[in-house]
PDB file of N, CA and C in Angstrom:
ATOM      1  N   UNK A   1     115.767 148.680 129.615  1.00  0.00           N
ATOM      2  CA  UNK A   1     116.678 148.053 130.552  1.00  0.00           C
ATOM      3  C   UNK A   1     117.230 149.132 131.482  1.00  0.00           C
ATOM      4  N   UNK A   2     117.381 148.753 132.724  1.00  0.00           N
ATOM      5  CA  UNK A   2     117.543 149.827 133.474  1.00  0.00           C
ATOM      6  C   UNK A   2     119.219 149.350 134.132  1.00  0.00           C
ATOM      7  N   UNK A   3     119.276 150.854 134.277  1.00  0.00           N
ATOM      8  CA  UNK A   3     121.151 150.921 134.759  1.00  0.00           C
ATOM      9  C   UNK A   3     121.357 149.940 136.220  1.00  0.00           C
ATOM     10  N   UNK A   4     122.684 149.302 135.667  1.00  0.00           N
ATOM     11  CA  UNK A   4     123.552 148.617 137.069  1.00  0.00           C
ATOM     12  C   UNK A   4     123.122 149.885 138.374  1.00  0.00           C
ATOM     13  N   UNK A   5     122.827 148.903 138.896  1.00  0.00           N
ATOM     14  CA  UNK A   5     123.092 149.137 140.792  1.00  0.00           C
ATOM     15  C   UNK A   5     124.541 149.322 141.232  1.00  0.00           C
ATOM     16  N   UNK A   6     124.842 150.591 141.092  1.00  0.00           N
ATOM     17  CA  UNK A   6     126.149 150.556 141.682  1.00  0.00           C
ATOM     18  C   UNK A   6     126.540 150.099 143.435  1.00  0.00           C
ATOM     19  N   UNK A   7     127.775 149.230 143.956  1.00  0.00           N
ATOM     20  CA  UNK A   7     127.387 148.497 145.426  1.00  0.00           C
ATOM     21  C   UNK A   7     127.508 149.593 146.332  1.00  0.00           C
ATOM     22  N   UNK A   8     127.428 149.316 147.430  1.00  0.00           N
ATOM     23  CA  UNK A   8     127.053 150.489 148.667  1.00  0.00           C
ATOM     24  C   UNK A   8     128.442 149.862 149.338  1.00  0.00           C
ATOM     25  N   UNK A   9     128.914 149.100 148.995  1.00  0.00           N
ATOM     26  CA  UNK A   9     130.054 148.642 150.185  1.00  0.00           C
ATOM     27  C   UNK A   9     131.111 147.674 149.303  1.00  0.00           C
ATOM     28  N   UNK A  10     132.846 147.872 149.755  1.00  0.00           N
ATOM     29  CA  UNK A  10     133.422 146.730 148.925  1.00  0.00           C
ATOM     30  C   UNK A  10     133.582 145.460 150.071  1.00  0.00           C
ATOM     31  N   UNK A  11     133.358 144.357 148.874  1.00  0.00           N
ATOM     32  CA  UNK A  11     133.969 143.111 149.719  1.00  0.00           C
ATOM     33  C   UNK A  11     135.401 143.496 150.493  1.00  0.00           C
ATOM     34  N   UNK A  12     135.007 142.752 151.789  1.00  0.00           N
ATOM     35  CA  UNK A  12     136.277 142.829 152.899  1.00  0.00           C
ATOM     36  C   UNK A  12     137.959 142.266 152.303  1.00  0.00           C
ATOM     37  N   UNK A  13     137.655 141.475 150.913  1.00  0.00           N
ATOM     38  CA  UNK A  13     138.673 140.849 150.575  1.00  0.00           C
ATOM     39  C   UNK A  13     139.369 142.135 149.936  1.00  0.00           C
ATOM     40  N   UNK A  14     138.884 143.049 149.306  1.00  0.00           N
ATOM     41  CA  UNK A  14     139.312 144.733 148.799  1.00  0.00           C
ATOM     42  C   UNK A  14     139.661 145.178 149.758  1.00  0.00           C
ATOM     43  N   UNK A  15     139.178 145.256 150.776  1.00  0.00           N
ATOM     44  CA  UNK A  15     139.786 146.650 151.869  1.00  0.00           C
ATOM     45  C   UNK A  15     141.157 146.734 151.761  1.00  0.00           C
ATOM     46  N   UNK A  16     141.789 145.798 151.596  1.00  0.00           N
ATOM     47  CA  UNK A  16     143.488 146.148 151.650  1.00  0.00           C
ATOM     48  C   UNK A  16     144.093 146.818 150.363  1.00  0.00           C
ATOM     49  N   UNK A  17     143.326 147.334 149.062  1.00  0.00           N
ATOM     50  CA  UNK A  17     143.489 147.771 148.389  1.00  0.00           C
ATOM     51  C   UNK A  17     143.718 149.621 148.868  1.00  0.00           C
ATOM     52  N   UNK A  18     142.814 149.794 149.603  1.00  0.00           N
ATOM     53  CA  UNK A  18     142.610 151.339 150.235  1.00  0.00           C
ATOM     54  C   UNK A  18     143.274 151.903 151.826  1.00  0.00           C
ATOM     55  N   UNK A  19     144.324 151.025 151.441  1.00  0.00           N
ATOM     56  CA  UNK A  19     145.353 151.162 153.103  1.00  0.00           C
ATOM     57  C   UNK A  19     145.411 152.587 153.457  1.00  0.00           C
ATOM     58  N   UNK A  20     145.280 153.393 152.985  1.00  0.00           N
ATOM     59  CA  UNK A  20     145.173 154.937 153.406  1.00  0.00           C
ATOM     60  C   UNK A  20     144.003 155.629 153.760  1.00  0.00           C
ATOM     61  N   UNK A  21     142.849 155.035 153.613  1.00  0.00           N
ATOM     62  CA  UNK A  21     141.726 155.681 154.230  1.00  0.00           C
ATOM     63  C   UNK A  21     141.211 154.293 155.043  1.00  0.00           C
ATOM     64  N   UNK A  22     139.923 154.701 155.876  1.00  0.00           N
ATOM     65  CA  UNK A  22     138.957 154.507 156.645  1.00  0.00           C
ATOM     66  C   UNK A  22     137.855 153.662 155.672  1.00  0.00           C
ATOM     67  N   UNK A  23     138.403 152.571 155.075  1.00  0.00           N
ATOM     68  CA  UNK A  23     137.724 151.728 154.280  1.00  0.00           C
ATOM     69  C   UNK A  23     136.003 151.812 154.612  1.00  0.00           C
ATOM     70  N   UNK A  24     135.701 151.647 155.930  1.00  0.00           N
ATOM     71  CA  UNK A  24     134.401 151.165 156.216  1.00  0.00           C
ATOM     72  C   UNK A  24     133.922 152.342 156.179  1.00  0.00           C
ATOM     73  N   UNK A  25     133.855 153.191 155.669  1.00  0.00           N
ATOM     74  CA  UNK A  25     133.159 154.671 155.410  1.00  0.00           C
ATOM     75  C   UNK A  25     133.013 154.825 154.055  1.00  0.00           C
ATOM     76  N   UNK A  26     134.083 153.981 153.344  1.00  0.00           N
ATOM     77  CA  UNK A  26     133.765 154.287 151.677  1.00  0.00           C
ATOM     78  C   UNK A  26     132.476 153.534 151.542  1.00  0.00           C
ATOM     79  N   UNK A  27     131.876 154.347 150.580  1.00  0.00           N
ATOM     80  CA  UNK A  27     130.697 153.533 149.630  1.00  0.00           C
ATOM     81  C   UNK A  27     130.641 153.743 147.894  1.00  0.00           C
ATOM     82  N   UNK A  28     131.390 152.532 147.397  1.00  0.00           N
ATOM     83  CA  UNK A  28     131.430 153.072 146.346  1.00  0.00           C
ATOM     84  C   UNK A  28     130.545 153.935 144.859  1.00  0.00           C
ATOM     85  N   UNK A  29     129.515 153.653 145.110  1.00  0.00           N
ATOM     86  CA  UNK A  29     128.274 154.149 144.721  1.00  0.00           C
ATOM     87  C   UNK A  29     128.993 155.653 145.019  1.00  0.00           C
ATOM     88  N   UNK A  30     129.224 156.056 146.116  1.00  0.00           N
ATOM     89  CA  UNK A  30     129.233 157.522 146.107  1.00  0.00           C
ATOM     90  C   UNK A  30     130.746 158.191 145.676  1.00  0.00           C
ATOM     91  N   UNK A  31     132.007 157.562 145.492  1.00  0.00           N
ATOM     92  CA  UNK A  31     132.938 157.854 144.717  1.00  0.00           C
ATOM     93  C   UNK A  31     133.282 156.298 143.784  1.00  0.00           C
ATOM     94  N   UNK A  32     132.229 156.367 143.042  1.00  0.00           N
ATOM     95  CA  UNK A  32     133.308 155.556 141.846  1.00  0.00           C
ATOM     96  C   UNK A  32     134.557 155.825 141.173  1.00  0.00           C
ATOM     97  N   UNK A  33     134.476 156.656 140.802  1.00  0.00           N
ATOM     98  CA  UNK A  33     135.732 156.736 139.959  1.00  0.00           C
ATOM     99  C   UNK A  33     136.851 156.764 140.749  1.00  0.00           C
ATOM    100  N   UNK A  34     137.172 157.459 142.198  1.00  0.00           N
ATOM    101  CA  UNK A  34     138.125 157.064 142.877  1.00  0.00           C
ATOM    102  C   UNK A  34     138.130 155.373 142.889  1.00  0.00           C
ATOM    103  N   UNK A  35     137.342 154.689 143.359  1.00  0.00           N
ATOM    104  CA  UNK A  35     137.171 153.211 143.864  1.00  0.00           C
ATOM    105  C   UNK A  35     137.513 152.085 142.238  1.00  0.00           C
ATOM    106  N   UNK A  36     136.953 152.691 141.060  1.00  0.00           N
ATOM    107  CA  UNK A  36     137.679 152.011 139.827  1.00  0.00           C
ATOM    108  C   UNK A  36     139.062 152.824 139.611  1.00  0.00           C
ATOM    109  N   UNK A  37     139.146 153.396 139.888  1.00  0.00           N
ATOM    110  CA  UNK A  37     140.956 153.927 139.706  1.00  0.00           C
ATOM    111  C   UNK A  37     141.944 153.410 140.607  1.00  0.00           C
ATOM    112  N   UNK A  38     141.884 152.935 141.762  1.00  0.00           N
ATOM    113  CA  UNK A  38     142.115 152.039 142.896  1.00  0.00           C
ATOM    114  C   UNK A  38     142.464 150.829 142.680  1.00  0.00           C
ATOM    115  N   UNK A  39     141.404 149.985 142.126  1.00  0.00           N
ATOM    116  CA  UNK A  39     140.934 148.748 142.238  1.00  0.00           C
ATOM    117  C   UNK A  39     141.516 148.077 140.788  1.00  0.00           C
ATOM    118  N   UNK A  40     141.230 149.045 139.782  1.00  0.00           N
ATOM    119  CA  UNK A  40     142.165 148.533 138.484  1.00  0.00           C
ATOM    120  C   UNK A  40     143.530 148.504 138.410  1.00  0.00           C
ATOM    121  N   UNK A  41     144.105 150.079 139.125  1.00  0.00           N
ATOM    122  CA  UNK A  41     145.715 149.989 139.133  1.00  0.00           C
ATOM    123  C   UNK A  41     146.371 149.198 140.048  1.00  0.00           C
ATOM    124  N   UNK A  42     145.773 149.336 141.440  1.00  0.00           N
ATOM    125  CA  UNK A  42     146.251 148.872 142.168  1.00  0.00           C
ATOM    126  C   UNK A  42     145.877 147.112 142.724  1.00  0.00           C
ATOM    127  N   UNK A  43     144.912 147.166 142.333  1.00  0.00           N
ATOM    128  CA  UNK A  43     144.694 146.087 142.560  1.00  0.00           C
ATOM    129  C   UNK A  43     144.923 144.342 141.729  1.00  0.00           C
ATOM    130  N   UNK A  44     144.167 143.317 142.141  1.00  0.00           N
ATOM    131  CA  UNK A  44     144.962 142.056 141.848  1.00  0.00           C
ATOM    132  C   UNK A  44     143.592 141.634 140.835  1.00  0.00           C
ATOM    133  N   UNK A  45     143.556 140.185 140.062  1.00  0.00           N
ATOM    134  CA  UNK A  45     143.095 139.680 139.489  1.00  0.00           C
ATOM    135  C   UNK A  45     141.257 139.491 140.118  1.00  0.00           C
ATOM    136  N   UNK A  46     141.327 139.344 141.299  1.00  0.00           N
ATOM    137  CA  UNK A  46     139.886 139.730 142.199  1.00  0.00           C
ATOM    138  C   UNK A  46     139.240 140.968 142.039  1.00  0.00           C
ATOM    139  N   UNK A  47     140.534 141.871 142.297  1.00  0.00           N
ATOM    140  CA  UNK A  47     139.843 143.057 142.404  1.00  0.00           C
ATOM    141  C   UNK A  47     139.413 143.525 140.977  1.00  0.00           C
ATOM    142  N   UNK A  48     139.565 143.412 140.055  1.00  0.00           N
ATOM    143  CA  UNK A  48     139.552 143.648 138.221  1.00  0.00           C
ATOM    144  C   UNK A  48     138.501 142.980 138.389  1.00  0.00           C
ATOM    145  N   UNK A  49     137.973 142.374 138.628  1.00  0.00           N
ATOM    146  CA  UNK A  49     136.524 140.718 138.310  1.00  0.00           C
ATOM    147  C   UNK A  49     135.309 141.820 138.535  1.00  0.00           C
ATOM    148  N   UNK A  50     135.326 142.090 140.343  1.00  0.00           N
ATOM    149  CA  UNK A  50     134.849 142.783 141.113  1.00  0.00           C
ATOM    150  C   UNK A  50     134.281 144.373 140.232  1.00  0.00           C
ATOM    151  N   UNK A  51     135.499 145.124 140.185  1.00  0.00           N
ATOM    152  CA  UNK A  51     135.106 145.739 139.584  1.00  0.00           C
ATOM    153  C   UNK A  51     134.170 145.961 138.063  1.00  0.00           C
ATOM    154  N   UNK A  52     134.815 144.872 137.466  1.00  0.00           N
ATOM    155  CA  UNK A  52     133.977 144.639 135.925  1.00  0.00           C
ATOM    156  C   UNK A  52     132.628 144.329 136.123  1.00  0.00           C
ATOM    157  N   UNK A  53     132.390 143.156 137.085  1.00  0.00           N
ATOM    158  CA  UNK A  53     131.170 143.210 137.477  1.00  0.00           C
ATOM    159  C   UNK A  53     130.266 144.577 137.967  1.00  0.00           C
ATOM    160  N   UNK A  54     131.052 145.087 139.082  1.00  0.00           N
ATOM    161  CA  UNK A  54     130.096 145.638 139.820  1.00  0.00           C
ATOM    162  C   UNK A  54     130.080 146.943 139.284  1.00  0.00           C
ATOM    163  N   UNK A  55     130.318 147.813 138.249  1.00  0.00           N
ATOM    164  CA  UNK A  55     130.428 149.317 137.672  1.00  0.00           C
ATOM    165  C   UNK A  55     130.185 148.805 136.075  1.00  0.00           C
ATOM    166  N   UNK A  56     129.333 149.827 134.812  1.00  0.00           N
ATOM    167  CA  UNK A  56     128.888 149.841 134.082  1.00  0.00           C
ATOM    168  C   UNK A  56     130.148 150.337 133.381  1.00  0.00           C
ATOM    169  N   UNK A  57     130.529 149.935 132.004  1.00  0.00           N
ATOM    170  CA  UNK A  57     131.813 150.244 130.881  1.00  0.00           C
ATOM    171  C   UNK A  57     131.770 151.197 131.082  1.00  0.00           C
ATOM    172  N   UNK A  58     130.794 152.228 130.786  1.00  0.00           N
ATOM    173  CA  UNK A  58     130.527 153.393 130.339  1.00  0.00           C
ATOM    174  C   UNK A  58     131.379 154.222 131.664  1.00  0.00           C
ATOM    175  N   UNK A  59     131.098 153.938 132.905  1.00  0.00           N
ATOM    176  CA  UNK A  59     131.502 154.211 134.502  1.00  0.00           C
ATOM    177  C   UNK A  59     133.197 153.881 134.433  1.00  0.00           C
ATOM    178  N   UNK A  60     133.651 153.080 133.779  1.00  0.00           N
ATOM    179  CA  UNK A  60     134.750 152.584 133.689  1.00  0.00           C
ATOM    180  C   UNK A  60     135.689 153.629 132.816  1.00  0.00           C
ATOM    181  N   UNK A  61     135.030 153.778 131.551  1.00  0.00           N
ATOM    182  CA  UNK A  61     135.679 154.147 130.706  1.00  0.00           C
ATOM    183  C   UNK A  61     135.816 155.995 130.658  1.00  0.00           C
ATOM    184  N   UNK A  62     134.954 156.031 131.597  1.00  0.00           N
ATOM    185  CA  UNK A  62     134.893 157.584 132.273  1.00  0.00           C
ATOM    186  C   UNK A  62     136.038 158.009 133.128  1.00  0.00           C
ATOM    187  N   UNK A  63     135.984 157.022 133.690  1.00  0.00           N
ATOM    188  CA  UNK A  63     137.466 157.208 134.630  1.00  0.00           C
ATOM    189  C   UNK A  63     138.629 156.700 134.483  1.00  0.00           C
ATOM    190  N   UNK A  64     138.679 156.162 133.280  1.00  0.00           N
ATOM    191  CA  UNK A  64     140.062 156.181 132.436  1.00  0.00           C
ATOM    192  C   UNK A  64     140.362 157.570 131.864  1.00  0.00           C
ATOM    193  N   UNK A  65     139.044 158.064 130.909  1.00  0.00           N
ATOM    194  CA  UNK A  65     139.421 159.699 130.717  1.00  0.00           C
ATOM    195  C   UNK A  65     139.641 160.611 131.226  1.00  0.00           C
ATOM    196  N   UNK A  66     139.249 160.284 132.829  1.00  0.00           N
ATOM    197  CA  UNK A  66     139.470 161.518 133.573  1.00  0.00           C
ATOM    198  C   UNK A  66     140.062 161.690 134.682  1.00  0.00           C
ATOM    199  N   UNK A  67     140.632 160.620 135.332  1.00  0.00           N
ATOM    200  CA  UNK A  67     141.660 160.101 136.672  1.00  0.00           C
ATOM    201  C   UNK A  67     142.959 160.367 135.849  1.00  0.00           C
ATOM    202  N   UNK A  68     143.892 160.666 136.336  1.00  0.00           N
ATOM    203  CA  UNK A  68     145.410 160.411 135.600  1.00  0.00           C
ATOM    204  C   UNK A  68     146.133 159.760 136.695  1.00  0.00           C
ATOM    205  N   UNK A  69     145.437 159.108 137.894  1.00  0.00           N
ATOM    206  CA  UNK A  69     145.956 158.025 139.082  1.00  0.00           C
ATOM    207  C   UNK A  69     146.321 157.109 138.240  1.00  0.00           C
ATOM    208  N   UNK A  70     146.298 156.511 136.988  1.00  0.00           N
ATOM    209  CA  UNK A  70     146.519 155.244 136.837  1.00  0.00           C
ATOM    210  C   UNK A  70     148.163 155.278 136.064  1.00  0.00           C
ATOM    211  N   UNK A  71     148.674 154.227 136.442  1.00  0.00           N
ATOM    212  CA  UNK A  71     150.016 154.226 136.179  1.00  0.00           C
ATOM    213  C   UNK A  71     150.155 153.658 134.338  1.00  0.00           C
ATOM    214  N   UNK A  72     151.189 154.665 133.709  1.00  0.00           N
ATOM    215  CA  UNK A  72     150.651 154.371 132.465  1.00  0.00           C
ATOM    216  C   UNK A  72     150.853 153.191 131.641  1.00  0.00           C
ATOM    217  N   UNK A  73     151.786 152.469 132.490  1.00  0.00           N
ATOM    218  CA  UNK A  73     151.186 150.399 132.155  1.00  0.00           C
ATOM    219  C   UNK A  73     149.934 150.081 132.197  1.00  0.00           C
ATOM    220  N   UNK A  74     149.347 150.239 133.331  1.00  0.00           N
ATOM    221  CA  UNK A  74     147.786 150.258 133.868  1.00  0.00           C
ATOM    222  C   UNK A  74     147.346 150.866 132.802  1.00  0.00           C
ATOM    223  N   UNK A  75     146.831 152.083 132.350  1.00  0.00           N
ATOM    224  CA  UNK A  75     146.662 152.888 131.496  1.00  0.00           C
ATOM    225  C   UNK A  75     146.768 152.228 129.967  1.00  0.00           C
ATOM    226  N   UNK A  76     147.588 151.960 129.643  1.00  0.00           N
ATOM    227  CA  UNK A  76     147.724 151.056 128.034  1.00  0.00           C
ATOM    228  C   UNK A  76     146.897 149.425 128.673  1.00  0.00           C
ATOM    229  N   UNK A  77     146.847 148.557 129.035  1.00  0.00           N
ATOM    230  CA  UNK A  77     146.421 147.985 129.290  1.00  0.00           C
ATOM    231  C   UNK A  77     144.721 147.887 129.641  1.00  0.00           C
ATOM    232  N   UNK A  78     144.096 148.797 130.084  1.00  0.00           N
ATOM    233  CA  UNK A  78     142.900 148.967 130.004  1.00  0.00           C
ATOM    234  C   UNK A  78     142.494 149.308 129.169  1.00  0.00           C
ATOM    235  N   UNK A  79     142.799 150.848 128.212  1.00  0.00           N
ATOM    236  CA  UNK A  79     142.501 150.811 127.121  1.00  0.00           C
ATOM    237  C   UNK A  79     142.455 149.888 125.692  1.00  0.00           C
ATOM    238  N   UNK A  80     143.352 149.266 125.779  1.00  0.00           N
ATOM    239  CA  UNK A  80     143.415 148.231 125.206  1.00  0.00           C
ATOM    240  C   UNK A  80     142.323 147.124 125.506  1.00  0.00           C
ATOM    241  N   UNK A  81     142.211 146.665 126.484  1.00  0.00           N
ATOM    242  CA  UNK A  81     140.985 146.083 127.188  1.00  0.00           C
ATOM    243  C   UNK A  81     139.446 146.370 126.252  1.00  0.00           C
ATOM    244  N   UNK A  82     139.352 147.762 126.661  1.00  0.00           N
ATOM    245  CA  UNK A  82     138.186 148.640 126.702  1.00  0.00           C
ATOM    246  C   UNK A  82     137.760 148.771 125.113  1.00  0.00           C
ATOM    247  N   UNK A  83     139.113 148.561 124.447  1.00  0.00           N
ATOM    248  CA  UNK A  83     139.365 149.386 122.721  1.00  0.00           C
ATOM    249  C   UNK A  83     138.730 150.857 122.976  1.00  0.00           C
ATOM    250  N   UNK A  84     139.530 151.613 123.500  1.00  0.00           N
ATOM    251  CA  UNK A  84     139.287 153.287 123.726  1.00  0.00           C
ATOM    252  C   UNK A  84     140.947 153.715 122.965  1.00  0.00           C
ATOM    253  N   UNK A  85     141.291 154.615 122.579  1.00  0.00           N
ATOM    254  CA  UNK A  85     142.360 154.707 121.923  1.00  0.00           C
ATOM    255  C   UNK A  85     142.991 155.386 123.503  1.00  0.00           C
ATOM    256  N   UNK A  86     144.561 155.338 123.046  1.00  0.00           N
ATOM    257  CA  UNK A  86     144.965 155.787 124.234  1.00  0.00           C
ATOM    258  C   UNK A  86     145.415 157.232 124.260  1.00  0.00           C
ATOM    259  N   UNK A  87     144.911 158.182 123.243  1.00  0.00           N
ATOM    260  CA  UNK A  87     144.523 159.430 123.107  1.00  0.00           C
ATOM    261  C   UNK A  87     143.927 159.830 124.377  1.00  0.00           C
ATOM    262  N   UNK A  88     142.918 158.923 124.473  1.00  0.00           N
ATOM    263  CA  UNK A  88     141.533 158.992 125.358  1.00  0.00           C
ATOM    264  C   UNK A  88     141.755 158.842 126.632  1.00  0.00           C
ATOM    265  N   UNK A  89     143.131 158.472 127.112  1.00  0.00           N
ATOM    266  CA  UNK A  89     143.297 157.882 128.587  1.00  0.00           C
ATOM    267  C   UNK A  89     144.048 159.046 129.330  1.00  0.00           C
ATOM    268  N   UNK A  90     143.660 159.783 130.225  1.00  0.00           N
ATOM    269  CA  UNK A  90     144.069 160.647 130.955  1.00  0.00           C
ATOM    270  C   UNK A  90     145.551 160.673 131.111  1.00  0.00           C
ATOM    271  N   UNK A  91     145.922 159.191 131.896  1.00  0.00           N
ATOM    272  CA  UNK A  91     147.508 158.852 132.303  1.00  0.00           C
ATOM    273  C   UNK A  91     148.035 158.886 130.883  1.00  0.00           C
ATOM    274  N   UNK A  92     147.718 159.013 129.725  1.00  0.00           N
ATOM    275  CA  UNK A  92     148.520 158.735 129.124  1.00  0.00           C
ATOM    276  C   UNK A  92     148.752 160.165 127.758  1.00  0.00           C
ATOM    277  N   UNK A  93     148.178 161.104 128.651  1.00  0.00           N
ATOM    278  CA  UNK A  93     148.394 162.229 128.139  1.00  0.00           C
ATOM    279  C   UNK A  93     149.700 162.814 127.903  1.00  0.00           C
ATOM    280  N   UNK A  94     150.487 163.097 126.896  1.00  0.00           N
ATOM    281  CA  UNK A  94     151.512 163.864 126.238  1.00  0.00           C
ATOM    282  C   UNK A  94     152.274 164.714 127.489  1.00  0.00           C
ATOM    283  N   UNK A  95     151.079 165.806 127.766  1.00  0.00           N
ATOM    284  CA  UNK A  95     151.609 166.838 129.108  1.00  0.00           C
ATOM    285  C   UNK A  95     151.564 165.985 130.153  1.00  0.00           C
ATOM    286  N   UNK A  96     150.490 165.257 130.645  1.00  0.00           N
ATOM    287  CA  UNK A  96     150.883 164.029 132.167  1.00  0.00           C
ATOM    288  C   UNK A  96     151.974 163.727 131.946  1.00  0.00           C
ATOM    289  N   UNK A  97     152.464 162.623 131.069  1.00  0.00           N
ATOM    290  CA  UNK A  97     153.476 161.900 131.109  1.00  0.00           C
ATOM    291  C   UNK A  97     154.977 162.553 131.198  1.00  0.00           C
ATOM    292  N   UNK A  98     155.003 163.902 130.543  1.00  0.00           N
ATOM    293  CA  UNK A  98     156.180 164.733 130.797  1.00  0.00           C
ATOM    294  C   UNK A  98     156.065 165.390 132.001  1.00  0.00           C
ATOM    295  N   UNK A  99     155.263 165.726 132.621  1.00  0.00           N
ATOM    296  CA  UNK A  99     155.060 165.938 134.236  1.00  0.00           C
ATOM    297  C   UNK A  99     155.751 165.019 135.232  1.00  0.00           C
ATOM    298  N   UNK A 100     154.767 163.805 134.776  1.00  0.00           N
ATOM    299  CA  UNK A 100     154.917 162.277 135.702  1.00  0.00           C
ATOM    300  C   UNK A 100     156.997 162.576 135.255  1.00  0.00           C
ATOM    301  N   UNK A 101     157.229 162.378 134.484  1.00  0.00           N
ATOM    302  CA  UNK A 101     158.408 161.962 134.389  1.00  0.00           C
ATOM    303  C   UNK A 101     159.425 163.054 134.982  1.00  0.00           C
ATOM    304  N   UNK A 102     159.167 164.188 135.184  1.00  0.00           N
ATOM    305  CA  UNK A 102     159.640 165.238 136.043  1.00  0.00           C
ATOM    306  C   UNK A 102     159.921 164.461 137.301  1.00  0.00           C
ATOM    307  N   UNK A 103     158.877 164.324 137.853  1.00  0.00           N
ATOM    308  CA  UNK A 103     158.608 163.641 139.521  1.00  0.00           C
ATOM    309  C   UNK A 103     158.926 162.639 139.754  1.00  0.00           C
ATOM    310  N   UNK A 104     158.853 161.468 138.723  1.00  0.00           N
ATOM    311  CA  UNK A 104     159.124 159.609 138.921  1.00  0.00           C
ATOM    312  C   UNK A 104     159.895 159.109 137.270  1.00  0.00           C
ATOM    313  N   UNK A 105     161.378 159.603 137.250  1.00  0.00           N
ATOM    314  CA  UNK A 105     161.865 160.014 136.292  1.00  0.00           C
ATOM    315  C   UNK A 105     162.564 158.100 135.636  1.00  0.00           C
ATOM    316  N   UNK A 106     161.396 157.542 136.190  1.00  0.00           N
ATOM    317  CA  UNK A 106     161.998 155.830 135.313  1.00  0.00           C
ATOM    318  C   UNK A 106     160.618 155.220 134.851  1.00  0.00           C
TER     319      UNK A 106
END
């Protein structure tokens, strides 16, 4: 069995997820893990579908371990999802979270 096709472009109904860049230049194929770190935290019940569909667990669960973009609600919640322990989740690292809480102290 051969690996998911990762997409070359997001549906137009996403673009408002990436209000800070030049949407029509992203291709997610070429930064996933930015585009599932995006699309899970920030995004709505579409954008979660989208993504599950269109990126492989394995792609997913990579960039839970290694993004610390995700907010650590987001963060317990996927893992949980995923059943990855939340050892395993970047955002929800011991040193992140005493960092994060330095900077965004609620």
């Amino acid at each position: 069995m051969s690996e998911k096709q990762l997409p070359q472009q997001l549906p137009k109904s996403l673009h408002r997820f990436f209000w800070d860049i030049d949407v029509t230049k992203l291709n997610p194929a070429e930064k996933p893990l930015y585009v599932i770190n995006r699309l899970l935290d920030k995004g709505n019940f579409e954008a979660a579908r989208w993504t599950l569909q269109s990126f492989p667990k394995k792609t997913i669960v990579k960039t839970l371990s290694t993004i610390r973009g995700f907010s650590p609600w987001s963060g317990r919640f996927w893992a949980y999802y995923f059943g990855i322990p939340e050892s395993e989740v970047a955002c929800l690292k011991p040193s992140y979270l005493k960092t994060r809480r330095m900077h965004w102290p609620y």
